[in-house]
Protein backbone atom coordinates (compact mmCIF):
# COMPACT_ATOMS: atom_id res chain seq x y z
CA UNK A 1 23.05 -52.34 44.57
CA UNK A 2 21.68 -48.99 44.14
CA UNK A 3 24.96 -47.28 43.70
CA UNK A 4 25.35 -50.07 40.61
CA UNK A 5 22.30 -48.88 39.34
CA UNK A 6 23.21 -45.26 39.44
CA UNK A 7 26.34 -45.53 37.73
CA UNK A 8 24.74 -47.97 35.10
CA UNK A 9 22.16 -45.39 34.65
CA UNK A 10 24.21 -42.41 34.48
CA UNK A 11 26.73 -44.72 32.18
CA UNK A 12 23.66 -44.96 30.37
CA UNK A 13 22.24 -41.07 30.16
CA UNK A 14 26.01 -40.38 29.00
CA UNK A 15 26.06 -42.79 26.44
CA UNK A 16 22.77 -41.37 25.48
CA UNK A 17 23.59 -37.69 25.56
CA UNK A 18 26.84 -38.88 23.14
CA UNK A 19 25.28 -40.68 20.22
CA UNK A 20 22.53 -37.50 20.63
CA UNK A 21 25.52 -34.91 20.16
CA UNK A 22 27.10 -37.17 17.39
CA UNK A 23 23.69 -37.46 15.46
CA UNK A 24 22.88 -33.82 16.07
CA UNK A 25 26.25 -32.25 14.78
CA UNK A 26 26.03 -34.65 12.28
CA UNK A 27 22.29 -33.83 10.73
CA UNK A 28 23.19 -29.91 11.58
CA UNK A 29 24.86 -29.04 8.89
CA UNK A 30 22.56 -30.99 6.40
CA UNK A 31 19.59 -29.32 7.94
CA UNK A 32 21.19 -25.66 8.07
CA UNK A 33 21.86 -26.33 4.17
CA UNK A 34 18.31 -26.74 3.75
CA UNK A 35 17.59 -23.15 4.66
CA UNK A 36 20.59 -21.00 3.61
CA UNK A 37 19.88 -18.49 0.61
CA UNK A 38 20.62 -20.15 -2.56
CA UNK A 39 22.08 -17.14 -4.97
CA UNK A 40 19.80 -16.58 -7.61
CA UNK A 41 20.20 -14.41 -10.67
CA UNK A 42 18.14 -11.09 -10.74
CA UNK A 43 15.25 -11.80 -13.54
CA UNK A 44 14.40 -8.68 -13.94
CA UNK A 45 16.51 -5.48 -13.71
CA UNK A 46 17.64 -1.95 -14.49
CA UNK A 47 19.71 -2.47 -17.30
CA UNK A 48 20.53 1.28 -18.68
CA UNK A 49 19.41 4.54 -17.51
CA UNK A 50 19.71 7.15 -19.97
CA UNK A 51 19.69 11.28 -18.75
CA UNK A 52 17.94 14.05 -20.43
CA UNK A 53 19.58 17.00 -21.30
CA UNK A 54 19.29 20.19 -19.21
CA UNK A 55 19.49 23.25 -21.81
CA UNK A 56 17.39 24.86 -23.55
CA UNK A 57 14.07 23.57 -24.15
CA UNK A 58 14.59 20.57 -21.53
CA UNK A 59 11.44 20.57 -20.50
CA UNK A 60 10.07 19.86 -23.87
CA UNK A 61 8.11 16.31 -24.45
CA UNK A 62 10.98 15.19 -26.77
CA UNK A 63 13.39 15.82 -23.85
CA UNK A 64 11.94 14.60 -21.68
CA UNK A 65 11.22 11.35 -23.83
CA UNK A 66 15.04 11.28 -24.23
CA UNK A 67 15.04 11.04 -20.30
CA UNK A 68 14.52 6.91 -19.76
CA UNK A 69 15.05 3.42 -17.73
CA UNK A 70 15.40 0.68 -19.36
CA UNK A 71 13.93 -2.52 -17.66
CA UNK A 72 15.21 -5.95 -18.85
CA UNK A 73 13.99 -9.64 -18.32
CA UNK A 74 17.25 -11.53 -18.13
CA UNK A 75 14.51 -14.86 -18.03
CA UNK A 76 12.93 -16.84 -20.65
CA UNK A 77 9.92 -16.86 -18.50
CA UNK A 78 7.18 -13.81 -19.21
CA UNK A 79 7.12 -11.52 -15.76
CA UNK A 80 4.06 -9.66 -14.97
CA UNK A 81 5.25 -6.61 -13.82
CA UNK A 82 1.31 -4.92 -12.87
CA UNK A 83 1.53 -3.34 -9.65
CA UNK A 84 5.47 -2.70 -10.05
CA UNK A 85 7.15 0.54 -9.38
CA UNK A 86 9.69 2.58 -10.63
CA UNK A 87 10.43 5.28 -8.18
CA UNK A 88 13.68 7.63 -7.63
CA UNK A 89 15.31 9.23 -4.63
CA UNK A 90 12.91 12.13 -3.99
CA UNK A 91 10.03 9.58 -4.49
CA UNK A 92 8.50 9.90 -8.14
CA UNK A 93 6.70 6.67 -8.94
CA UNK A 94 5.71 5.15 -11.99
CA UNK A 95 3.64 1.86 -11.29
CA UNK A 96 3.23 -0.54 -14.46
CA UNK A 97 -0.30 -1.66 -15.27
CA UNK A 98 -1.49 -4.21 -16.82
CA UNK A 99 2.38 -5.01 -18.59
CA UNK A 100 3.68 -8.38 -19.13
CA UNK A 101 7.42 -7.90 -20.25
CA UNK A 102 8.70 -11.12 -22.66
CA UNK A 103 11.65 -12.92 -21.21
CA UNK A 104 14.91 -12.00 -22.59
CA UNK A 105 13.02 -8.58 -23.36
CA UNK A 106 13.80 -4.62 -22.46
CA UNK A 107 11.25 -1.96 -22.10
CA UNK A 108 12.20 1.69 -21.76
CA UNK A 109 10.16 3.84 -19.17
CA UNK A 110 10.54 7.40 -20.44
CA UNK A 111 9.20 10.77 -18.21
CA UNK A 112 7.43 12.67 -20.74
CA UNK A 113 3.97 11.95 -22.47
CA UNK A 114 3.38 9.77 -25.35
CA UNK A 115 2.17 6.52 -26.51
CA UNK A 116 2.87 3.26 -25.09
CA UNK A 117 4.23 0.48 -27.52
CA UNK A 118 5.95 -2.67 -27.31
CA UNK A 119 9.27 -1.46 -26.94
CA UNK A 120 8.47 2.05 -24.95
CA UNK A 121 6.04 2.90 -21.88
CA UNK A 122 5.75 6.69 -20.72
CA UNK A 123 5.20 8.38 -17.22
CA UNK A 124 3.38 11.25 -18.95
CA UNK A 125 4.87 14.34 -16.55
CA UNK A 126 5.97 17.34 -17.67
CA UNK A 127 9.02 17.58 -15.82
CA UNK A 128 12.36 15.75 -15.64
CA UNK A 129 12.43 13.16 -12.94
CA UNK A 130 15.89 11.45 -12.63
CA UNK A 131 18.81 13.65 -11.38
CA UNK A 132 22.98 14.08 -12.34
CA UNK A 133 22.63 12.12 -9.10
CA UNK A 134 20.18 9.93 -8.37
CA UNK A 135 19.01 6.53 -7.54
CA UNK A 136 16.31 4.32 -9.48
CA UNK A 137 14.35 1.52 -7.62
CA UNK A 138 12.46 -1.00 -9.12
CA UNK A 139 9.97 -2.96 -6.56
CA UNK A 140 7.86 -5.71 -7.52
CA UNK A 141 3.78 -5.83 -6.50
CA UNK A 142 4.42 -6.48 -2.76
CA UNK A 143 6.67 -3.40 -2.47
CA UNK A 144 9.86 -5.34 -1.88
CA UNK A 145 13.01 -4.04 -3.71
CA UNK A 146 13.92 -6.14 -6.96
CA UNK A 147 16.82 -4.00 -8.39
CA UNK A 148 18.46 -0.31 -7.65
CA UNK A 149 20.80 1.85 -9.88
CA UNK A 150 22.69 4.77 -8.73
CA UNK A 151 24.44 7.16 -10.70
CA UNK A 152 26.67 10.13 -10.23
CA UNK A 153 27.19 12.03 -13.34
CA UNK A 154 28.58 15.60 -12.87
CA UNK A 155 30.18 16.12 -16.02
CA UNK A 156 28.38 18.67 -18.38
CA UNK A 157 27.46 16.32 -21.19
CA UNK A 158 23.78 15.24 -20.52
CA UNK A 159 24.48 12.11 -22.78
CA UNK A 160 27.17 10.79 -20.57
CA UNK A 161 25.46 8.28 -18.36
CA UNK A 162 28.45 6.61 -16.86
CA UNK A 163 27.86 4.84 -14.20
CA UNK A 164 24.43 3.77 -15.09
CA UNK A 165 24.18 0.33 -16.52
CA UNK A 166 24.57 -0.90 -20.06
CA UNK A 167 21.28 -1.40 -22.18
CA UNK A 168 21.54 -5.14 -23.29
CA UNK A 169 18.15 -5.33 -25.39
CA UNK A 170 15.29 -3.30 -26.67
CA UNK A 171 12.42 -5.88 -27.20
CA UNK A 172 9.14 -5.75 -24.62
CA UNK A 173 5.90 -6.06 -24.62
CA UNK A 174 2.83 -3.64 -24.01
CA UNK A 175 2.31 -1.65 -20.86
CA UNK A 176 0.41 1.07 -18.72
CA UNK A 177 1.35 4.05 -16.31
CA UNK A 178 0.24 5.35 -13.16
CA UNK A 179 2.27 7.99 -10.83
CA UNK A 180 0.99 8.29 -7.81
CA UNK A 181 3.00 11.74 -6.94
CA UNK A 182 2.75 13.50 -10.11
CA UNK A 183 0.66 16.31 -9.90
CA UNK A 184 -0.65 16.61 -13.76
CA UNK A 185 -3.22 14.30 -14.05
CA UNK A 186 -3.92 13.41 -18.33
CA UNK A 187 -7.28 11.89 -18.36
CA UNK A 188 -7.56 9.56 -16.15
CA UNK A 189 -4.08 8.04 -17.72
CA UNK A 190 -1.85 7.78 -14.83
């Protein structure tokens, strides 16, 4: 009788094991589907980048305005970008301060000094920052990369940004500016 009861019971653990393996490959790929990445559209990116000129007089603060990122909310939700970053290769960085930008909105980050508005913010440096070739990344508060644009523009014409993306909108709202590896410090502005 005991051999009956083995078999029975190991009839029974296989039976058991079976319907386990059925349910299990069965609920696997609903709970796997659960946790896979769902694509999401970028919110917020680097929608044109825009390079200064390098003759004469480019280190004047209406070339170096001419040097600028745009930044575009592709959202109808407001982001607050505070604590952001805008840094390139060789590690300039612009953080945004207290700067909500609008959804469906652009704001233009330009190197040289002036007055932030709705539409513009500036780094307020005295030298150009972004390169023929070069790299712009944008990181939100918690340092993690939101959006990167490289570029590789060797032709003469400073105005010829091909390769960098296409500005789709110049609407924003108002910002700040901080750089934590420029050297000229205006006032307590940076």
């Amino acid at each position: 009788m005991s051999v009956s009861v083995s078999v029975t019971a190991r009839r029974l653990a296989a039976a058991v094991a079976a319907a386990g393996a059925l349910v299990g490959t069965v609920a696997l790929p609903a709970s796997a589907a659960d946790h896979a990445p769902r694509p999401q559209r970028q919110n917020v990116v680097i929608s044109n980048v825009h390079l200064g000129s390098e003759g004469r007089g480019h280190r004047s603060n209406s070339a170096l305005n001419q040097e600028w990122v745009a930044i575009t909310n592709n959202s109808r939700e407001n982001v607050n970008l505070r604590g952001w970053t805008l840094s390139d290769k060789q590690g300039h960085t612009y953080t945004f301060r207290h700067f909500r930008l609008n959804g469906h909105s652009t704001v233009r980050v330009h190197t040289g000094v002036g007055r932030d508005t709705r539409n513009d913010l500036f780094q307020d440096r005295r030298n150009q920052i972004w390169d023929r070739r070069d790299t712009a990344t944008l990181r939100n508060e918690r340092g993690r990369v939101v959006d990167t644009s490289a570029w590789n523009n060797d032709r003469h014409d400073p105005r010829d940004t091909r390769g960098s993306h296409n500005d789709r909108n110049d609407r924003n709202d108002h910002g700040g500016r901080n750089d934590r590896n420029d050297r000229n410090n205006h006032g307590g502005r940076h």
